[in-house]
Each structure stands twice: as structure tokens, then as C-alpha cells.
Protein backbone atom coordinates (compact mmCIF):
# COMPACT_ATOMS: atom_id res chain seq x y z
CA UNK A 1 -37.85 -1.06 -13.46
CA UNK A 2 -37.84 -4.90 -13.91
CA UNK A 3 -39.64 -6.69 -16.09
CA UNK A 4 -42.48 -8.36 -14.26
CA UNK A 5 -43.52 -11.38 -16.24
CA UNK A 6 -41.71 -13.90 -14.37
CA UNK A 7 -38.32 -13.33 -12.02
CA UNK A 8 -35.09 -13.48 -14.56
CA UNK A 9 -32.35 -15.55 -12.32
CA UNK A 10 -29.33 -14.68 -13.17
CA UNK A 11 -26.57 -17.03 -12.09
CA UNK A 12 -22.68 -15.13 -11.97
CA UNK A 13 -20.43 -16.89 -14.82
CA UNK A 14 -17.65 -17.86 -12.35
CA UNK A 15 -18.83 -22.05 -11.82
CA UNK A 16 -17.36 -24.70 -13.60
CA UNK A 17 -18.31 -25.23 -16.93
CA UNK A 18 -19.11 -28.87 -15.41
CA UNK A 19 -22.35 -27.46 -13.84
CA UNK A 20 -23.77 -25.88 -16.23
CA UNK A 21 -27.00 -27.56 -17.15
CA UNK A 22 -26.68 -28.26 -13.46
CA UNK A 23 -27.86 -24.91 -12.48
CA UNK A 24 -31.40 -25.71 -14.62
CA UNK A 25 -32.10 -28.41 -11.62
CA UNK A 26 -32.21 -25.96 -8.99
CA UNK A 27 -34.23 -23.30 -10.94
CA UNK A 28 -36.70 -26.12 -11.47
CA UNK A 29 -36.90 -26.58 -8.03
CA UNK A 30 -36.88 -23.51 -7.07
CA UNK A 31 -39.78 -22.96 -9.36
CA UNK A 32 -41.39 -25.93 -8.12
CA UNK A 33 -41.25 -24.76 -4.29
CA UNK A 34 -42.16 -21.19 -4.54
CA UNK A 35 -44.71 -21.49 -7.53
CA UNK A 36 -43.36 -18.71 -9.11
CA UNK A 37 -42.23 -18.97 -12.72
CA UNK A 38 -38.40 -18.51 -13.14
CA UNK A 39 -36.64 -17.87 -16.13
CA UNK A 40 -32.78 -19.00 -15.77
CA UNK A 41 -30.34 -16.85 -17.36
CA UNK A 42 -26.74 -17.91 -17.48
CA UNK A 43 -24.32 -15.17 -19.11
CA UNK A 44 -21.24 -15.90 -19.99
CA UNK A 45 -18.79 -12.64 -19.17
CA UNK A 46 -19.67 -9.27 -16.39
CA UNK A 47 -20.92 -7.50 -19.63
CA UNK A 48 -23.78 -9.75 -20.34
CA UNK A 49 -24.67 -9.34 -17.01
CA UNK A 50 -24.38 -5.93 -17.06
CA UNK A 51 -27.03 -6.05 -20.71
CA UNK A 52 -29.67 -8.10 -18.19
CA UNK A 53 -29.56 -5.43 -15.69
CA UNK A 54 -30.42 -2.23 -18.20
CA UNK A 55 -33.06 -4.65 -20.13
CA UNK A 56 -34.99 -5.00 -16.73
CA UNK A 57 -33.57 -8.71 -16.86
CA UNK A 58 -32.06 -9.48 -13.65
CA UNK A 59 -34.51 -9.56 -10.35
CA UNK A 60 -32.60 -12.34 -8.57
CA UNK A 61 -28.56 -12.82 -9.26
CA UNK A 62 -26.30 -14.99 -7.67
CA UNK A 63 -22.77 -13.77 -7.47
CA UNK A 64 -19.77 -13.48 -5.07
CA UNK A 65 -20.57 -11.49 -2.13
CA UNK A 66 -18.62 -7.77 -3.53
CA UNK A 67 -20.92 -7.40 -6.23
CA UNK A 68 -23.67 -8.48 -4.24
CA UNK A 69 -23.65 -5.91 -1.72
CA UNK A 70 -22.74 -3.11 -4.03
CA UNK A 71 -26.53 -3.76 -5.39
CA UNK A 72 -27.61 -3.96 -2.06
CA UNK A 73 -25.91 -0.18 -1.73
CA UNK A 74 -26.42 1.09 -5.07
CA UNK A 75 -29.26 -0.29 -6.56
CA UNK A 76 -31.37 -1.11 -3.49
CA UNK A 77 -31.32 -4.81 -4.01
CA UNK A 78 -32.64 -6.95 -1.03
CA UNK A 79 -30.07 -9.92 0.56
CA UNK A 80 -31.92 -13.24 0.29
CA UNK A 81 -29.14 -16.06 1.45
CA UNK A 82 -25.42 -16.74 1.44
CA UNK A 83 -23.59 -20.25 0.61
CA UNK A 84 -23.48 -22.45 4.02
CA UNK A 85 -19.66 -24.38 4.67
CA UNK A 86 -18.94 -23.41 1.62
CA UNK A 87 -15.92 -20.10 1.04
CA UNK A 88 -14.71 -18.28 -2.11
CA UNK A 89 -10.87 -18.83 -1.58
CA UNK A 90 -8.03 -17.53 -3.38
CA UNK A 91 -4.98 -19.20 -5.47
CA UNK A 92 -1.94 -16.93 -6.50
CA UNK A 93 -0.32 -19.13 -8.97
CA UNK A 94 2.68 -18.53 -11.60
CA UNK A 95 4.28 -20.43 -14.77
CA UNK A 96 5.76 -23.90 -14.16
CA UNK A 97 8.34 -22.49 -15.82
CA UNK A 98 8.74 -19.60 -13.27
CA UNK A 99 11.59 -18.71 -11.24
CA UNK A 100 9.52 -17.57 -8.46
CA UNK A 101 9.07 -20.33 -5.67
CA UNK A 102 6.86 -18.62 -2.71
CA UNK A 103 5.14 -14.95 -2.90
CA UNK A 104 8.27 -13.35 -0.88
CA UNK A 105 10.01 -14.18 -3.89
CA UNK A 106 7.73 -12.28 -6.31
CA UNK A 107 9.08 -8.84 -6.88
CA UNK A 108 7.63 -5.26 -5.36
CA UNK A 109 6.20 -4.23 -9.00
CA UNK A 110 4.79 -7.82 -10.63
CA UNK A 111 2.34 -7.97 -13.06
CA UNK A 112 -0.68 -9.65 -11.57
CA UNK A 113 -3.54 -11.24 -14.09
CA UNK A 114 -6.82 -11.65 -12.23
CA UNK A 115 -10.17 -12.82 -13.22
CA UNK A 116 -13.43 -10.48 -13.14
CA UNK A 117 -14.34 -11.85 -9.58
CA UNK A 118 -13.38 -8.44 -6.64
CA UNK A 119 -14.00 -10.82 -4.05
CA UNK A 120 -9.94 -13.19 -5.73
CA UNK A 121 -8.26 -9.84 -6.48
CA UNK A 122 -9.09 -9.10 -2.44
CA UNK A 123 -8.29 -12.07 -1.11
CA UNK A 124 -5.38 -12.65 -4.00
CA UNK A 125 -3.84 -8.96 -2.58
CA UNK A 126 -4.31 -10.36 1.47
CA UNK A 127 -1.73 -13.69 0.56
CA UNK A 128 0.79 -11.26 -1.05
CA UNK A 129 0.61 -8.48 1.87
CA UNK A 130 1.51 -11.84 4.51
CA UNK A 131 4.30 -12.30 2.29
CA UNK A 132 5.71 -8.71 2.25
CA UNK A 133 4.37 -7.40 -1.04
CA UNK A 134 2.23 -4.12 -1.09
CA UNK A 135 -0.16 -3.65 -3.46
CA UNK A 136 0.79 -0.14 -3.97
CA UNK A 137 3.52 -1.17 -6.30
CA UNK A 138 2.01 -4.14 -7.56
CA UNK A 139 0.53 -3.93 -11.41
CA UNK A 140 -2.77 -5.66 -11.79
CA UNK A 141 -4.39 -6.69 -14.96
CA UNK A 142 -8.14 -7.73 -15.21
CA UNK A 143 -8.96 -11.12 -17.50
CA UNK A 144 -12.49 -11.97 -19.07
CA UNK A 145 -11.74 -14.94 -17.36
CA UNK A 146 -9.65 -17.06 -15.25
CA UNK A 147 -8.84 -19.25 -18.33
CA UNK A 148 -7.66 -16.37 -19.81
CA UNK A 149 -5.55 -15.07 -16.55
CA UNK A 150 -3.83 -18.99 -16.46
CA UNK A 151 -3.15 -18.64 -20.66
CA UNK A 152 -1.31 -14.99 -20.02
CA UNK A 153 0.54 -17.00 -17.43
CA UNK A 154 1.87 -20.11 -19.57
CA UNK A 155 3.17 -17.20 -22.57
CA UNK A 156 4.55 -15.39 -19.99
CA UNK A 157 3.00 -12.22 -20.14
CA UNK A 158 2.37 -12.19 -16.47
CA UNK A 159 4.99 -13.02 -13.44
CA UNK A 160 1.72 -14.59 -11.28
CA UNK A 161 -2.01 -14.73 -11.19
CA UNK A 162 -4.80 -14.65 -8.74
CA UNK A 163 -7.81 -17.32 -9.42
CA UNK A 164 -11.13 -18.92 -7.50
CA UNK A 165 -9.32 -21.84 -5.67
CA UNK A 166 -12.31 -24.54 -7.15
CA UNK A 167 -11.86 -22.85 -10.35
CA UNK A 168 -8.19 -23.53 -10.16
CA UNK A 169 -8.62 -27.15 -9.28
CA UNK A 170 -10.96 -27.91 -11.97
CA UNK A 171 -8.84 -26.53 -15.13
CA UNK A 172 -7.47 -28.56 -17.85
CA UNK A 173 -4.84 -31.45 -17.17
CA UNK A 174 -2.98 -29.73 -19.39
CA UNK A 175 -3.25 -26.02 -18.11
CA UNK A 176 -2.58 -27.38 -15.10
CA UNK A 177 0.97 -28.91 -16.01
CA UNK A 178 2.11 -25.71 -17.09
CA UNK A 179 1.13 -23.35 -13.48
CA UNK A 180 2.27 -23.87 -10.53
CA UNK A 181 0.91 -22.70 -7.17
CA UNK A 182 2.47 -20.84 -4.71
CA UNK A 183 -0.17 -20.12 -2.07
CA UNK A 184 -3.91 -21.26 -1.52
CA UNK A 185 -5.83 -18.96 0.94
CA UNK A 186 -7.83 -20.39 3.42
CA UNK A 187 -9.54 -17.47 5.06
CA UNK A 188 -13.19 -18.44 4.83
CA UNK A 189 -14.66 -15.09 4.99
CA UNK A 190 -16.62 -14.51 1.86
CA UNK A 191 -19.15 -16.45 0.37
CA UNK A 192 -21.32 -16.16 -2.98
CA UNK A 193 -25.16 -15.29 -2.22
CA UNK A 194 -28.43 -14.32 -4.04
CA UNK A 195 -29.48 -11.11 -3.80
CA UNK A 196 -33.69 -9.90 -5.33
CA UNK A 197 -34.51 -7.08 -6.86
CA UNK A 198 -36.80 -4.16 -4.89
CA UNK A 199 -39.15 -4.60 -7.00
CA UNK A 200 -39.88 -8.24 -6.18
CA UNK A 201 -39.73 -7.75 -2.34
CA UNK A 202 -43.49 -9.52 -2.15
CA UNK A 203 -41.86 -12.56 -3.48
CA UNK A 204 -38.62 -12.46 -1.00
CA UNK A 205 -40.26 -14.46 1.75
CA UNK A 206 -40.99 -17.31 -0.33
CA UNK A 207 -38.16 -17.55 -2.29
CA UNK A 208 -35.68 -16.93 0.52
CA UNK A 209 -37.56 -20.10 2.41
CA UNK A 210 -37.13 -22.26 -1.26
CA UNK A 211 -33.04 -21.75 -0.51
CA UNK A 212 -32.63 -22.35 3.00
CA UNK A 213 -35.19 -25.31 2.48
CA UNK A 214 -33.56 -26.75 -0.39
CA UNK A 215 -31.01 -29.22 1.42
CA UNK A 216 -33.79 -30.81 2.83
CA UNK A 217 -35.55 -31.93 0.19
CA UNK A 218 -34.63 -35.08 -2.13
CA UNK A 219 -34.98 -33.23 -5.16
CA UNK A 220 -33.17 -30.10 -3.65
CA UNK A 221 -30.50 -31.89 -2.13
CA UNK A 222 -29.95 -33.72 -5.49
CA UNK A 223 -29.64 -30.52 -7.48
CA UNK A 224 -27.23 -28.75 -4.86
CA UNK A 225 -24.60 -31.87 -4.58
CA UNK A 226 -25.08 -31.38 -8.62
CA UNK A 227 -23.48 -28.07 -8.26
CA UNK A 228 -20.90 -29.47 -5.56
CA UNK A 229 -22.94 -27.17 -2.86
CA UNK A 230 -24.21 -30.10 -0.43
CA UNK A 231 -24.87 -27.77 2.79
CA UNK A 232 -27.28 -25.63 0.73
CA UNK A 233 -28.01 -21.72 1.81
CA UNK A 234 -28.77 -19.78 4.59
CA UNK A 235 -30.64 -16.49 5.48
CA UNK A 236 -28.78 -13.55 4.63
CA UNK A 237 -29.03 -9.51 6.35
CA UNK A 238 -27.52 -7.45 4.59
CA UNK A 239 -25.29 -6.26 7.71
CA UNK A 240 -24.12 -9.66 7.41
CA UNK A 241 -23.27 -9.05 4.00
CA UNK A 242 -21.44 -6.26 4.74
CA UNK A 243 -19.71 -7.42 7.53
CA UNK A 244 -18.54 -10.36 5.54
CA UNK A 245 -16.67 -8.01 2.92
CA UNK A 246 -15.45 -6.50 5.53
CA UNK A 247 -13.77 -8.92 6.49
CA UNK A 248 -12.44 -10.38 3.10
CA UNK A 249 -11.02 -6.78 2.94
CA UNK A 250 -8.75 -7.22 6.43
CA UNK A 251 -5.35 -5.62 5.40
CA UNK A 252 -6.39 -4.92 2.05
CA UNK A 253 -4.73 -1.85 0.30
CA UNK A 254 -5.44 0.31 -2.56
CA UNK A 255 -3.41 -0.76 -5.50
């Protein structure tokens, strides 16, 4: 059961640190649209999310679109909208220092670092199968975060990494000097969306028409181009959903 006194929004930690206060415009106007009173949470790891869920804190989230619709299977949560022009692609990256020049050169068994996002480590395992590698032999190891995947990198405790191409782009100067990319993914299949809890389906109509809305507003557009999300949201089913992991998953195997 959620707590009812006002809808907890709980936005994914995976954005640039850039847009942080960022995401306080659009809860305002969400807020403002739907007159409902919204209480922004912004964790900062999976296991604060996780802490919001069992307190009855989380009856809207926006995350990537694999741990959306495993609450939409599991936990009975209801699709509300999707990302419009705008795809979560991946980067596999290695050391500056690496000897490794294009995926085919990565051997059959490298250590992969990844960040906590399913929807990278799918699309991450897609670029290496083009390039020969299965993930069968491949080892992967989960980071807290990216920044943490690109540091195991530089010390050279992993031979390549898989990150959120926009997270990618946006590190450090200095982080950046030190990776190097060998592939960027550009299968725009899989997008981040918000997904309600049951419990607030009387309030889905409304806030689903705040979203899609939002671009075409001054105040809305002003907070999405904030959060470098100009085209907004659209309606979400959760077929669609589905069908969009799906998708992200073409040729995925097993590790």
C-alpha cells in the first residue's frame, strides 16, 4: 500500500548531475497542471529506490524502460508515457591506455563494468554480439554508477565498459582524457518512461495529460529543454512497453 497523502515522484538516478534542481521545474509544473500535490524524490543509487518502494514512497517513478515494465509485471504498476525523439543508447568504452582498438579486438572472456541501468548492459551486450563476442563467455561486473564503471576503467581493473551514451558525453574533461570509445549504439529502441502506482489509477488520466501536454506550454517547455528533453512525452500502453524491450533485447544472450 502507498502512502496516500500526496503522490511521491520518484525520478531514476541515471541524469546528469547538471539537472538536478532541474527536475524540481517539472514537478512544479506538473503540480501546477494536474492540481495534485507532488512530492519530488530524487535518490541517489537503485537501493534508495528500492527503501521508497517498501516505505509506500514511490506512486509515480521515472526510470529506463526494463525496470519500468517489470513493475508493470510484478507489481501491477500502470504505464503513463515514454520519452518522445529521445533513445537510451549505449557506449562500450575502454582505457586510453588500452590495447584494444574496436570490440572484435576485445577478447571472448573480458571483464565488462556496467552501470545499474538493464536497459546499457542490453544494448552494451547487442554492440559486442555485431562484433563477434558472445556474452556467454563474457564476465560482467555491476557499478553503483557509471562514474564508478569509467574509474575501474582508468586503474585498469576492467578491459571495457558499457555506459548511457549522454552520460558518457557529459563526464569530466578529465575522465574523459583517460577512456576511449570504441562503439556508440544507435539503435533507438528503448526509451525512459513514468510508470503510477495501482493505487493512484484515479489520478492516471490527469497526470498522463500533464506529460504529453507539457511541451506545449511555456512553462513546460521551459522545464523540459532544462532537462535537455525538448520533444516532451507521449502516451504509453503497456504492450508498447513491452514491445519496446523487446526489441532492445534483439540478439541478446544470457551471460
Amino acid at each position: 500500500m502507498v502512502q496516500q497523502a500526496g503522490i511521491d515522484f520518484v525520478v531514476a538516478p541515471d541524469y546528469l548531475p547538471d539537472h538536478f534542481s532541474n527536475w524540481y521545474l517539472l514537478s512544479s509544473c506538473l503540480q501546477r497542471e494536474t492540481e495534485l500535490v507532488i512530492h519530488l524524490q530524487l535518490p541517489s543509487s537503485a537501493a534508495e529506490i528500492q527503501e521508497l518502494a517498501e516505505a509506500g514512497k514511490m506512486a509515480m517513478l521515472y526510470a529506463n524502460a526494463f525496470d519500468a515494465v517489470a513493475l508493470m509485471k510484478d507489481k501491477g504498476y500502470l504505464p503513463l508515457v515514454r520519452l518522445k525523439d529521445k533513445f537510451d543508447e549505449a557506449v562500450v568504452a575502454v582505457s586510453a591506455a588500452s590495447e584494444y582498438q574496436k570490440p572484435e579486438d576485445l577478447p571472448a572472456d573480458a571483464l565488462i563494468k556496467i552501470g545499474p541501468n538493464p536497459d546499457i548492459r542490453c544494448l552494451g551486450l547487442r554492440l559486442l554480439k555485431e562484433a563477434g563476442l558472445e556474452a556467454e563467455g563474457l564476465k560482467i561486473e555491476e557499478a553503483p554508477t557509471f562514474t564508478q564503471a569509467a574509474s575501474a576503467l582508468i586503474k585498469g581493473d576492467a578491459q571495457a565498459g558499457f555506459f548511457m551514451a549522454d552520460t558518457y558525453a557529459h563526464m569530466s574533461k578529465r575522465t574523459l582524457e583517460q577512456l576511449r570509445v570504441l562503439q556508440e549504439g544507435k539503435f533507438e529502441a528503448v526509451t525512459h518512461m513514468v510508470v503510477l502506482h495501482p493505487d493512484f489509477a484515479e489520478q492516471r488520466e490527469r497526470l498522463q495529460q500533464a506529460f504529453v501536454e507539457m511541451a506545449g506550454k511555456p512553462a513546460g517547455q521551459t522545464a523540459l529543454e532544462s532537462l535537455d528533453l525538448p520533444a516532451g512525452f507521449a502516451a504509453v500502453t503497456q504492450e508498447e512497453a513491452e514491445q519496446m524491450v523487446t526489441a532492445a533485447e534483439g540478439g541478446k544472450q544470457d551471460e
